[in-house]
C-alpha atoms as a PDB file:
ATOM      1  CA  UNK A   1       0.000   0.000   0.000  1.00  0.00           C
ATOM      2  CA  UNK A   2       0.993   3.081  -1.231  1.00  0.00           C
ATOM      3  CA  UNK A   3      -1.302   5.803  -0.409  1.00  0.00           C
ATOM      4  CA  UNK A   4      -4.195   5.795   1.349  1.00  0.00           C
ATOM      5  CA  UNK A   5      -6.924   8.634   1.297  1.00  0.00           C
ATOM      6  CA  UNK A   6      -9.015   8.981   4.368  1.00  0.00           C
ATOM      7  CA  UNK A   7     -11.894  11.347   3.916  1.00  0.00           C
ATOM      8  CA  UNK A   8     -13.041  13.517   6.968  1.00  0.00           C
ATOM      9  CA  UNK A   9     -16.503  15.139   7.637  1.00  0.00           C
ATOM     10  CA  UNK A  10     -15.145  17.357  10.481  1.00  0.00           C
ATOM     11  CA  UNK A  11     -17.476  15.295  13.015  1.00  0.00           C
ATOM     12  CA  UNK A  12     -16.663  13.146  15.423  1.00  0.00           C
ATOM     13  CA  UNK A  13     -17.757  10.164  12.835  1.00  0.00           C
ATOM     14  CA  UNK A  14     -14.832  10.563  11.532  1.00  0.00           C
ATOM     15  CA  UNK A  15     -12.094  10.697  14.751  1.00  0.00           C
ATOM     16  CA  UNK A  16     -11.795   6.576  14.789  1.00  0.00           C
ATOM     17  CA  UNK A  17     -11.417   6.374  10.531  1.00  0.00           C
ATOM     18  CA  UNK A  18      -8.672   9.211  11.092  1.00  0.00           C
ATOM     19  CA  UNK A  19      -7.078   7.380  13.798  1.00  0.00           C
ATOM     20  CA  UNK A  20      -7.345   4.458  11.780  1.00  0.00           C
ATOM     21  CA  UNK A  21      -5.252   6.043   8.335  1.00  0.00           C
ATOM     22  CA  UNK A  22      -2.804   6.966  10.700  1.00  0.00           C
ATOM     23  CA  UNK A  23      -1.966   3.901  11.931  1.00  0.00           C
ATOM     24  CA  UNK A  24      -2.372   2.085   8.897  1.00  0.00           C
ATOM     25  CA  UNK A  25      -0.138   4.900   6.481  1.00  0.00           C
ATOM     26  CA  UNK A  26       2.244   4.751   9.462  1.00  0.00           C
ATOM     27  CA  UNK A  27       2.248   0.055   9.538  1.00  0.00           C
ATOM     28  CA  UNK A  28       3.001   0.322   5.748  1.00  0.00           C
ATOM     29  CA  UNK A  29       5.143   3.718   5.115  1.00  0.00           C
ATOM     30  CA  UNK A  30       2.208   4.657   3.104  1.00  0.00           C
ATOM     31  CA  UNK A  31       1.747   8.624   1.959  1.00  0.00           C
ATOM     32  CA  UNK A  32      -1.367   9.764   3.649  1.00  0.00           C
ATOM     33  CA  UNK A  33      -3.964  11.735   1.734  1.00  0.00           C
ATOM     34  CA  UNK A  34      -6.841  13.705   4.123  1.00  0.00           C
ATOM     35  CA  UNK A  35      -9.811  15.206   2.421  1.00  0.00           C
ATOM     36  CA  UNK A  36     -13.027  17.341   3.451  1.00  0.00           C
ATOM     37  CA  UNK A  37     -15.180  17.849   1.106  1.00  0.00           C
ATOM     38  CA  UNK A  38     -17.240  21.407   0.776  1.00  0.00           C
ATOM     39  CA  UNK A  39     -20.747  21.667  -0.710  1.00  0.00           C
ATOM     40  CA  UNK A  40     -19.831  23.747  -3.764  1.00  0.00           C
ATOM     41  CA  UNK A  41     -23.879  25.120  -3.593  1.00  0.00           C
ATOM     42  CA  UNK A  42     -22.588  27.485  -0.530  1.00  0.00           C
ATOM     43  CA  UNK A  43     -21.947  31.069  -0.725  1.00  0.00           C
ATOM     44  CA  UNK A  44     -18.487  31.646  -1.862  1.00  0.00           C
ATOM     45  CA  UNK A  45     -17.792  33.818   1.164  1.00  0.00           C
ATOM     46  CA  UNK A  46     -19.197  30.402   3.601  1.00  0.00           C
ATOM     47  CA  UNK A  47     -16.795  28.099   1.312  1.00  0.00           C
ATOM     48  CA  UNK A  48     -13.804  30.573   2.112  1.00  0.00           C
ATOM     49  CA  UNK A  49     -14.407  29.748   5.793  1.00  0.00           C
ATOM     50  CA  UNK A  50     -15.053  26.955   6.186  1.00  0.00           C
ATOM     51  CA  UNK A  51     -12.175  25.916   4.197  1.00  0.00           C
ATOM     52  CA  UNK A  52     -10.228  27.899   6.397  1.00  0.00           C
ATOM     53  CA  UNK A  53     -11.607  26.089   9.217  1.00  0.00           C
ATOM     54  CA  UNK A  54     -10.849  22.576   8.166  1.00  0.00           C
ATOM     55  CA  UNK A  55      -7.676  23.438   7.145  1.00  0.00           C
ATOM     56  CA  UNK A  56      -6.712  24.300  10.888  1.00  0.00           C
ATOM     57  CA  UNK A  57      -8.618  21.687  12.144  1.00  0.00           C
ATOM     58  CA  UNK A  58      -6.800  19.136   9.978  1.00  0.00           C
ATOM     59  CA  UNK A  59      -3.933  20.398  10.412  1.00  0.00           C
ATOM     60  CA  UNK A  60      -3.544  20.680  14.421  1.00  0.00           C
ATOM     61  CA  UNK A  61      -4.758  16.785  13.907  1.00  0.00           C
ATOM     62  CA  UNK A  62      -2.050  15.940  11.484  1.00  0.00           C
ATOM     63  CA  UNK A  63       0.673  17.739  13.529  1.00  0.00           C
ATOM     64  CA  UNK A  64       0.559  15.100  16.086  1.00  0.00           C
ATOM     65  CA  UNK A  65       3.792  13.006  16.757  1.00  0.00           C
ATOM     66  CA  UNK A  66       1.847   9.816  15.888  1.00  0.00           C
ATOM     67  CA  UNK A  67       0.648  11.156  12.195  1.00  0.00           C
ATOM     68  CA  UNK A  68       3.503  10.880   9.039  1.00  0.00           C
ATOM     69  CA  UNK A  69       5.371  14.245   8.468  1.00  0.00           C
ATOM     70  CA  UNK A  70       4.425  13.864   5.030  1.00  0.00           C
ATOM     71  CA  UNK A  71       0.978  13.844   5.632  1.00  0.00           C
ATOM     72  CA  UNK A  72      -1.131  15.700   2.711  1.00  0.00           C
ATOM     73  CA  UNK A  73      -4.532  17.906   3.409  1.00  0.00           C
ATOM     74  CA  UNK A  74      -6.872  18.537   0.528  1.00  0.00           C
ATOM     75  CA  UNK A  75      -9.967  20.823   0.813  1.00  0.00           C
ATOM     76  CA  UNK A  76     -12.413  20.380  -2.110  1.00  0.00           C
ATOM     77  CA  UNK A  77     -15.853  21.640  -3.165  1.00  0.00           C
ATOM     78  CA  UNK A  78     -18.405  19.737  -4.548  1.00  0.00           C
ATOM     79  CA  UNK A  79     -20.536  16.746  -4.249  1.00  0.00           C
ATOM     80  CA  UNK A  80     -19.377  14.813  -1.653  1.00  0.00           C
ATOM     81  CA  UNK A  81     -19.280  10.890  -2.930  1.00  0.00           C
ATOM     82  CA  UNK A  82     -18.074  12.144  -6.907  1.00  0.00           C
ATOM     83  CA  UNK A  83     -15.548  14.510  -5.255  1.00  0.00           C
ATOM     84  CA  UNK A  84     -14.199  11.737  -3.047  1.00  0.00           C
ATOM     85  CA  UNK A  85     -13.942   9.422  -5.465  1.00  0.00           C
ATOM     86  CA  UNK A  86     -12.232  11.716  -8.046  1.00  0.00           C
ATOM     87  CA  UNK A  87      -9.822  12.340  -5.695  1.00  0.00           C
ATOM     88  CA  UNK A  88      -9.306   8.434  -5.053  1.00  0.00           C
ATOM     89  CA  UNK A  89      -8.437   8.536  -8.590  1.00  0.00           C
ATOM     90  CA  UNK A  90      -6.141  11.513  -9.073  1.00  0.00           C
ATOM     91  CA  UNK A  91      -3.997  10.130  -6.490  1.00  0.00           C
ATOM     92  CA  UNK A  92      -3.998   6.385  -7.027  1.00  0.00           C
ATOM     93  CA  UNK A  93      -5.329   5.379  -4.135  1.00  0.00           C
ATOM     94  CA  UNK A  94      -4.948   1.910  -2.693  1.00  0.00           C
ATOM     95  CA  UNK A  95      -7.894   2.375   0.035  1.00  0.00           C
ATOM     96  CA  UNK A  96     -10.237   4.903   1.143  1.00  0.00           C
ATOM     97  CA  UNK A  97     -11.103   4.935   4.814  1.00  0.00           C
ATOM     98  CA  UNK A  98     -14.480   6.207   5.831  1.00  0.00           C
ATOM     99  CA  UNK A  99     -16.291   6.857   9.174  1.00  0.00           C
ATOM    100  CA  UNK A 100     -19.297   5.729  10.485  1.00  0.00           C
ATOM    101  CA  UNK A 101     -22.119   7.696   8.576  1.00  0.00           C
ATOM    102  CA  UNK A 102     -25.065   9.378   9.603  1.00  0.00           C
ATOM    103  CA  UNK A 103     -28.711   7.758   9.362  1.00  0.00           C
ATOM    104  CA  UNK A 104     -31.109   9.423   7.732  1.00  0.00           C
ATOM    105  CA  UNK A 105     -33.596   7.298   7.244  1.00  0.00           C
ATOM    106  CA  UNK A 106     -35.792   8.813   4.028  1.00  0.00           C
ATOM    107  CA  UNK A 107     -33.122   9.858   1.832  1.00  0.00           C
ATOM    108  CA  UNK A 108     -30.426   6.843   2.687  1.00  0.00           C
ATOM    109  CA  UNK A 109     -34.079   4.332   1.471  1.00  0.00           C
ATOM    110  CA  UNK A 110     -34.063   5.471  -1.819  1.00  0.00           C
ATOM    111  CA  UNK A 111     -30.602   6.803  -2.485  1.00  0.00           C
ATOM    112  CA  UNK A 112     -28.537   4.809  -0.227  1.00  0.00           C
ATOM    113  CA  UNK A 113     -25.821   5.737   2.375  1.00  0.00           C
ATOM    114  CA  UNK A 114     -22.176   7.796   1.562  1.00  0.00           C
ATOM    115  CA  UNK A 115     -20.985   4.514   1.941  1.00  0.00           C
ATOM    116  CA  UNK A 116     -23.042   2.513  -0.261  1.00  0.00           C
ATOM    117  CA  UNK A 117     -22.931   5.126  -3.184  1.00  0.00           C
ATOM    118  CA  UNK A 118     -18.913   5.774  -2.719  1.00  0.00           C
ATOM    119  CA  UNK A 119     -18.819   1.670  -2.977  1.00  0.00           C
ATOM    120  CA  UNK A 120     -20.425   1.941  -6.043  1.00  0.00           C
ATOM    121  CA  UNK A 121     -19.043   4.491  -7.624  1.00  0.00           C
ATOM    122  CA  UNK A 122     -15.468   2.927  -7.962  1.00  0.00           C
ATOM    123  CA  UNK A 123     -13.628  -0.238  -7.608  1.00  0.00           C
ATOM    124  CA  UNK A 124     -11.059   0.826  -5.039  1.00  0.00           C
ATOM    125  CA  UNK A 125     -11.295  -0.922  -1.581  1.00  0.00           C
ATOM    126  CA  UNK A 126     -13.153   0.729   0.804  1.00  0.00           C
ATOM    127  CA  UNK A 127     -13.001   0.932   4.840  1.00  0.00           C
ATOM    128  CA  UNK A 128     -15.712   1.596   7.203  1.00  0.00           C
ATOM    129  CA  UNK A 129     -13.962   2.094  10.660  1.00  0.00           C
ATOM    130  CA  UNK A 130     -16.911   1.498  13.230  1.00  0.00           C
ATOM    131  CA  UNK A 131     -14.527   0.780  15.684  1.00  0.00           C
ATOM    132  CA  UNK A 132     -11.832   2.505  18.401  1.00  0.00           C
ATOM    133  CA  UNK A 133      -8.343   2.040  17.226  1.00  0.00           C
ATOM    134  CA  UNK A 134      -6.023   0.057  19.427  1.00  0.00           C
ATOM    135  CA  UNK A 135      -3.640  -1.318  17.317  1.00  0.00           C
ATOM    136  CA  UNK A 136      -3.469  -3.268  13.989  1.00  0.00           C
ATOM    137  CA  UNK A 137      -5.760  -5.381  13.236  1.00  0.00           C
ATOM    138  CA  UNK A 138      -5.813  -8.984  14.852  1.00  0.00           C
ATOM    139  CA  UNK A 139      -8.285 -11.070  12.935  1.00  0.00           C
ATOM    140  CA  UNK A 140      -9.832 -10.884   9.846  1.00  0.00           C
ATOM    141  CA  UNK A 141     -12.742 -12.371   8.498  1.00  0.00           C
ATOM    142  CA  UNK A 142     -13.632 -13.240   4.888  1.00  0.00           C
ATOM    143  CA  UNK A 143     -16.846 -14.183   2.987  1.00  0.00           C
ATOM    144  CA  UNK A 144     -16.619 -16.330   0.244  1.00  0.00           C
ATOM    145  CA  UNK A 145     -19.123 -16.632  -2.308  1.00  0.00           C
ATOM    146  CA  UNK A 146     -16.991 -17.962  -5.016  1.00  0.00           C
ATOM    147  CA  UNK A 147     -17.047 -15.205  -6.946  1.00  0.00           C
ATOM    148  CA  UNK A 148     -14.274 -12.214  -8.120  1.00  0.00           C
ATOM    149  CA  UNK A 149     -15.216  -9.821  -5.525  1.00  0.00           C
ATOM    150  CA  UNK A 150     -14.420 -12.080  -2.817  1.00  0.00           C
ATOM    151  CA  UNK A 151     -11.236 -12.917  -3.638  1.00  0.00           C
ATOM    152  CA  UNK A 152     -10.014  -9.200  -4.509  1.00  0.00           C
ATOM    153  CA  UNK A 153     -11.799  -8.889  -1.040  1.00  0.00           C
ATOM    154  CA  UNK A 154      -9.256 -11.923   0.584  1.00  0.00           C
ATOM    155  CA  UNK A 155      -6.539 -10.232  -1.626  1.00  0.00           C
ATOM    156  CA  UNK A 156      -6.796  -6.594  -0.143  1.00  0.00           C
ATOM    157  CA  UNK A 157      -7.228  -7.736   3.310  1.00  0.00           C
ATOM    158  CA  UNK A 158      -3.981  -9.596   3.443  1.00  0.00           C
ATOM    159  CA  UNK A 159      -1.885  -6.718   1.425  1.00  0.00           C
ATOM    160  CA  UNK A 160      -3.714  -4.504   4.208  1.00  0.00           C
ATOM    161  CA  UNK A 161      -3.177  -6.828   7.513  1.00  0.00           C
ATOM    162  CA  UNK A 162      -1.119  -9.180   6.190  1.00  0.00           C
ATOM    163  CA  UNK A 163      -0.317 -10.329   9.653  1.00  0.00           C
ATOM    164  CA  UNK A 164      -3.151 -10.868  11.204  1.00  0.00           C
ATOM    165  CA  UNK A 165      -5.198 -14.055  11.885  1.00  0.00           C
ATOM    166  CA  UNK A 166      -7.549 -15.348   8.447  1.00  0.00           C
ATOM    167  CA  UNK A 167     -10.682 -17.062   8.603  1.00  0.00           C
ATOM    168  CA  UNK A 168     -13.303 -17.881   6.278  1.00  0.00           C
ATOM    169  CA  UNK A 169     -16.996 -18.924   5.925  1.00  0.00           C
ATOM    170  CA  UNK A 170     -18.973 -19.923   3.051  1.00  0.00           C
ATOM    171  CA  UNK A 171     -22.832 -20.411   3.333  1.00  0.00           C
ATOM    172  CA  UNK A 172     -24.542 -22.602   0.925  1.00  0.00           C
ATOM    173  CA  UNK A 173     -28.602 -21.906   0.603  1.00  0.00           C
ATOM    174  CA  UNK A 174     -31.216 -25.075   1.044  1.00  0.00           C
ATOM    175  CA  UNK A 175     -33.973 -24.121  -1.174  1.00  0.00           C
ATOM    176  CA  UNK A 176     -37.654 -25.268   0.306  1.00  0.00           C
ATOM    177  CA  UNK A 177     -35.550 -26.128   3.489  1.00  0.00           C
ATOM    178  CA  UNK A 178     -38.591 -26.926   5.006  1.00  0.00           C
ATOM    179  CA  UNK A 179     -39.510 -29.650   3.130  1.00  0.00           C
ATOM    180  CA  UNK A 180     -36.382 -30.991   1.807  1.00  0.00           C
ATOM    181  CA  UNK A 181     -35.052 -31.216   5.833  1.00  0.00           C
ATOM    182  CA  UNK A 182     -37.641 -30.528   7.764  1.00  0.00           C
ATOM    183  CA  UNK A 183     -35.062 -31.484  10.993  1.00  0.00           C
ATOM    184  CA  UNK A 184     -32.023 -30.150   9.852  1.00  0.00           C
ATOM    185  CA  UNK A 185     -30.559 -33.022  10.643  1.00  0.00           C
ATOM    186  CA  UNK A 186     -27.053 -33.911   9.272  1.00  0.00           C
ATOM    187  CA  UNK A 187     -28.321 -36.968   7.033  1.00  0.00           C
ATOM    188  CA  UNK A 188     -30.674 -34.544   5.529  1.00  0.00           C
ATOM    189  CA  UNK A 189     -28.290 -31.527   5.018  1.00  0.00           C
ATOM    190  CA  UNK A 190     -25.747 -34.101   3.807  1.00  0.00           C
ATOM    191  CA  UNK A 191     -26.472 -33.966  -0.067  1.00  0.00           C
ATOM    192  CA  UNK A 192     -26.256 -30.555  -0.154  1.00  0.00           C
ATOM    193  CA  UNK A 193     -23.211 -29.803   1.523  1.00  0.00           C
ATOM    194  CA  UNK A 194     -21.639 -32.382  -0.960  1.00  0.00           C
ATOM    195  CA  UNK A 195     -22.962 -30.921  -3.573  1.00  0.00           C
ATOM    196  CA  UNK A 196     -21.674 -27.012  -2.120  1.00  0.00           C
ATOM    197  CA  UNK A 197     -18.176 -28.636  -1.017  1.00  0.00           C
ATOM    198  CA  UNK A 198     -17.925 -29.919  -4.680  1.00  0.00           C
ATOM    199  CA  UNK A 199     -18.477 -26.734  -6.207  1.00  0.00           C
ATOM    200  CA  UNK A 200     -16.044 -24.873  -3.357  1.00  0.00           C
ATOM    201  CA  UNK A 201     -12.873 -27.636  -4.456  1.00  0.00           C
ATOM    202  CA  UNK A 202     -13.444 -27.075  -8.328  1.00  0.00           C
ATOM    203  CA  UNK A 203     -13.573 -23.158  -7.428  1.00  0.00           C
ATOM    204  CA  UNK A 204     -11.020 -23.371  -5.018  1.00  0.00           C
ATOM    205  CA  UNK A 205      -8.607 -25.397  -7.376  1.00  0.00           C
ATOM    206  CA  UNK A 206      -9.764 -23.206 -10.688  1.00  0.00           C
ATOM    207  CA  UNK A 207      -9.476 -19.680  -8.684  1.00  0.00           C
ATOM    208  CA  UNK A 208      -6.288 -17.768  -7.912  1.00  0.00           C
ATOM    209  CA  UNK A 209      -6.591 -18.142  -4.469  1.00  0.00           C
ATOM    210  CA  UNK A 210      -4.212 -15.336  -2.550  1.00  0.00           C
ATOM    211  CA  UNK A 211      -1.657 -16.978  -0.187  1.00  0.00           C
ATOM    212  CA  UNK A 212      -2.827 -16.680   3.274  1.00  0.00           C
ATOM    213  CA  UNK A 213      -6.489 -17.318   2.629  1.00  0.00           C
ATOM    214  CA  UNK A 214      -7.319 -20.448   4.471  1.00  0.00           C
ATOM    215  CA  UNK A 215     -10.474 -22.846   2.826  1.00  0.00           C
ATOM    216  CA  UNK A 216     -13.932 -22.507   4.551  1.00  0.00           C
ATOM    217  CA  UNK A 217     -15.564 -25.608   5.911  1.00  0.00           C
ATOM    218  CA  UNK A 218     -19.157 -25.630   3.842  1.00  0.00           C
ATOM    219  CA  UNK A 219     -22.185 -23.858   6.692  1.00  0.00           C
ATOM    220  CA  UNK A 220     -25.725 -25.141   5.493  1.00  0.00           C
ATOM    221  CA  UNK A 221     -27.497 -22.250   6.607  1.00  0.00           C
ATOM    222  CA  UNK A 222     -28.638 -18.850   5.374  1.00  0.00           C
ATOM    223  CA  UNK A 223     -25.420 -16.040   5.041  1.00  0.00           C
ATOM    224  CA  UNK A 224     -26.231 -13.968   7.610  1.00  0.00           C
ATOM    225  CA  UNK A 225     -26.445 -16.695   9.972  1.00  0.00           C
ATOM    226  CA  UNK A 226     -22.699 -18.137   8.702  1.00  0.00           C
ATOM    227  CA  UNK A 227     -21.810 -14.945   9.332  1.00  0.00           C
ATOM    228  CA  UNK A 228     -22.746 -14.410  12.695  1.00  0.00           C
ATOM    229  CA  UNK A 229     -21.044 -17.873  14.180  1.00  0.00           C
ATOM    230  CA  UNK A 230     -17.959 -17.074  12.006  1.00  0.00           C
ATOM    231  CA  UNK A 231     -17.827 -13.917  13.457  1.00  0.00           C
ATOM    232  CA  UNK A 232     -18.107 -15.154  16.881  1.00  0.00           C
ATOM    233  CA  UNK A 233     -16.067 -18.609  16.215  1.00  0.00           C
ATOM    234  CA  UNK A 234     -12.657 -16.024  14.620  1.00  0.00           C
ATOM    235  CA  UNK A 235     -13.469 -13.238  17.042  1.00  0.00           C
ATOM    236  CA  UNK A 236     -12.587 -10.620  14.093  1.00  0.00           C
ATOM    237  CA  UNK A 237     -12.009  -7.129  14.516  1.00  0.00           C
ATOM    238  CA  UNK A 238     -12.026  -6.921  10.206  1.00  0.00           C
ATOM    239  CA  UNK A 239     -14.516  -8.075   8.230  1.00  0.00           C
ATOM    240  CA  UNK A 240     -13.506  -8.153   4.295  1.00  0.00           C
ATOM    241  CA  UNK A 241     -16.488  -9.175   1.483  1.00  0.00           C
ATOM    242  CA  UNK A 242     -16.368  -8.750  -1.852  1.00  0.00           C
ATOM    243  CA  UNK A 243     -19.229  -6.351  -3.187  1.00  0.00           C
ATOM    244  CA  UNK A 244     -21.593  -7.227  -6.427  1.00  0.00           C
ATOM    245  CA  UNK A 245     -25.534  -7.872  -7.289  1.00  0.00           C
ATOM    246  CA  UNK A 246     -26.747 -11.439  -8.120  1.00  0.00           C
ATOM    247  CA  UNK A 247     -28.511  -9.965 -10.805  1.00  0.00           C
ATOM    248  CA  UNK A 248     -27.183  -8.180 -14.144  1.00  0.00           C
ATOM    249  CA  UNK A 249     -29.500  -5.339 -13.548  1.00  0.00           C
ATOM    250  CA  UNK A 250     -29.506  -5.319  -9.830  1.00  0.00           C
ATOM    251  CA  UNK A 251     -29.714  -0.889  -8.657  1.00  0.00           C
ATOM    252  CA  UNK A 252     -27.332  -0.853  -6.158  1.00  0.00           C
ATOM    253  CA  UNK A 253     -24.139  -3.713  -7.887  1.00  0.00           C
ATOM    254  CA  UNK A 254     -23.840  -4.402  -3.802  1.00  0.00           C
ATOM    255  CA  UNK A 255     -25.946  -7.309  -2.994  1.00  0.00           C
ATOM    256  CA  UNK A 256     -28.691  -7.133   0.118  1.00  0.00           C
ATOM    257  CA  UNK A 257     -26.144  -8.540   2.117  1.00  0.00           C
ATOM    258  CA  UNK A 258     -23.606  -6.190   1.513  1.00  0.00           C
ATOM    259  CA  UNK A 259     -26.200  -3.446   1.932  1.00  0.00           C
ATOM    260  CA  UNK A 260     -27.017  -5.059   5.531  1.00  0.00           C
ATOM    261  CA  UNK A 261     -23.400  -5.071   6.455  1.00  0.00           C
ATOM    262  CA  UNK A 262     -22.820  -1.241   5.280  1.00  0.00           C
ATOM    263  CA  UNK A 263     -25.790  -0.381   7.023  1.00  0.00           C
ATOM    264  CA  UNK A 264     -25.349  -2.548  10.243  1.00  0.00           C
ATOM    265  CA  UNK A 265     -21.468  -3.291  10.795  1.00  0.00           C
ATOM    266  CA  UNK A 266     -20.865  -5.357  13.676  1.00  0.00           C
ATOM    267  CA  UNK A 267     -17.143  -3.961  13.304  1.00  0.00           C
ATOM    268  CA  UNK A 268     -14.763  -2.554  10.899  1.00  0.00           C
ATOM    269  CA  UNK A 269     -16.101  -3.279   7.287  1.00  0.00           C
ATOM    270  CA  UNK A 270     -13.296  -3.936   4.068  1.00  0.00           C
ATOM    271  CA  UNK A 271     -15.783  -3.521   0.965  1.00  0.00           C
ATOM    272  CA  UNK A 272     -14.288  -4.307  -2.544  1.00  0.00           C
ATOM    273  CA  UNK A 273     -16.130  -4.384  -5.784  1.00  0.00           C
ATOM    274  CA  UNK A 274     -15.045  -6.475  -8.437  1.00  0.00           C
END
């Protein structure tokens, strides 16, 4: 990792995804990029403050002995998720660090959160830091879903954290559950997990799997449950999923799941499209 561009809404949403740059620029000698961006509607006279404002503010933050020297502040006007990610661009960057955003409940429903639509918008890895910042990351967790995203998911966790502790899950759906195993018993589950661990080896074996990314044992149960004991099971502080709709003409190219996750971290969120 080579840069990393952390944007910052001058809240305190954004302290923990700060802290969070930091510490990861500093890990991997990265160059640090901080942005804030300014709605470009404003009076010209507003924008002139408040630029001068976050340019203060940013930079008593970034004078801090634990922040790198070379540390890089850019104010910029304009719509805030096509702003950030044009920036991503003109700089390269190799992740963009975010902060917990805030609800608001009518207009995130039908246009979808700064995360969600910055996710979207490019094919950069994204981080949602829900949580406080007390080191590098220890454990990382990784859906697999045997598809592209996934692994560029596994592949930019382990360039990120590369070493921390991996585990994996991989769900695999029973369809009319409640008549083909009524009891969920393990005879009854049994021909579909063969039939799911089949498809995982001839995936596994076909895919260029990154080093470091251990093989999930098969879960027959819906994702969000997999999820939950995998979580609990690895005890991750990361969770890294690869981002893309089921269906060609899917609105949001995230997936419900995804959208849950974004919406509803249970802790620090790695989102990569592919």
């Amino acid at each position: 990792m080579k840069k990393i561009l952390v944007a910052s809404d001058m809240t305190s949403r954004s302290d923990r995804a700060m802290e969070r740059a930091v510490q990861l620029a500093t890990q991997h000698g990265a160059k640090l990029v901080v942005t804030h961006v300014i709605d470009d509607d404003l009076p010209s006279q507003v924008v002139s403050q408040m630029r001068q404002t976050a340019e203060e503010t940013l930079g008593a933050i970034l004078s801090s002995d634990h922040a790198p020297k070379d540390a890089e502040i850019r104010i910029e006007t304009g719509e805030t998720v096509e702003t950030i990610s044009q920036t991503s661009k003109d700089i390269d960057a190799d992740l963009v660090i975010l902060g917990m955003h805030k609800p608001r409940l009518f207009w995130d429903m039908f246009s979808g959160t700064t995360m969600e639509r910055l996710v979207r918008a490019q094919s950069r890895p994204v981080l949602l830091v829900r949580d406080p910042v007390t080191g590098p990351y220890k454990s990382v967790l990784c859906g697999i879903d045997l598809s592209p995203s996934c692994l560029a998911a596994g592949k930019a966790a382990l360039e990120m954290v590369p070493e921390a502790k991996f585990a994996t899950f991989h769900a695999v759906h029973i369809p009319y559950r409640g008549m083909l195993a009524p009891e969920a018993s393990e005879k009854q589950l049994a021909p579909f997990v063969k039939d799911a661990n089949a498809e995982l080896d001839k995936w596994w074996e076909s895919s260029a799997i990154p080093k470091g990314l251990p093989k999930p044992t098969v879960t027959p149960s819906s994702v969000q449950d997999a999820f939950q004991g995998a979580m609990e099971e690895s005890e991750a502080d990361l969770f890294a999923l690869g981002a893309h709709g089921r269906m060609p003409l899917s609105p949001t190219l995230l997936g419900g799941f995804t959208e849950y996750q974004i919406r509803n971290p249970r802790t620090d969120l790695l989102i990569v499209r592919d």
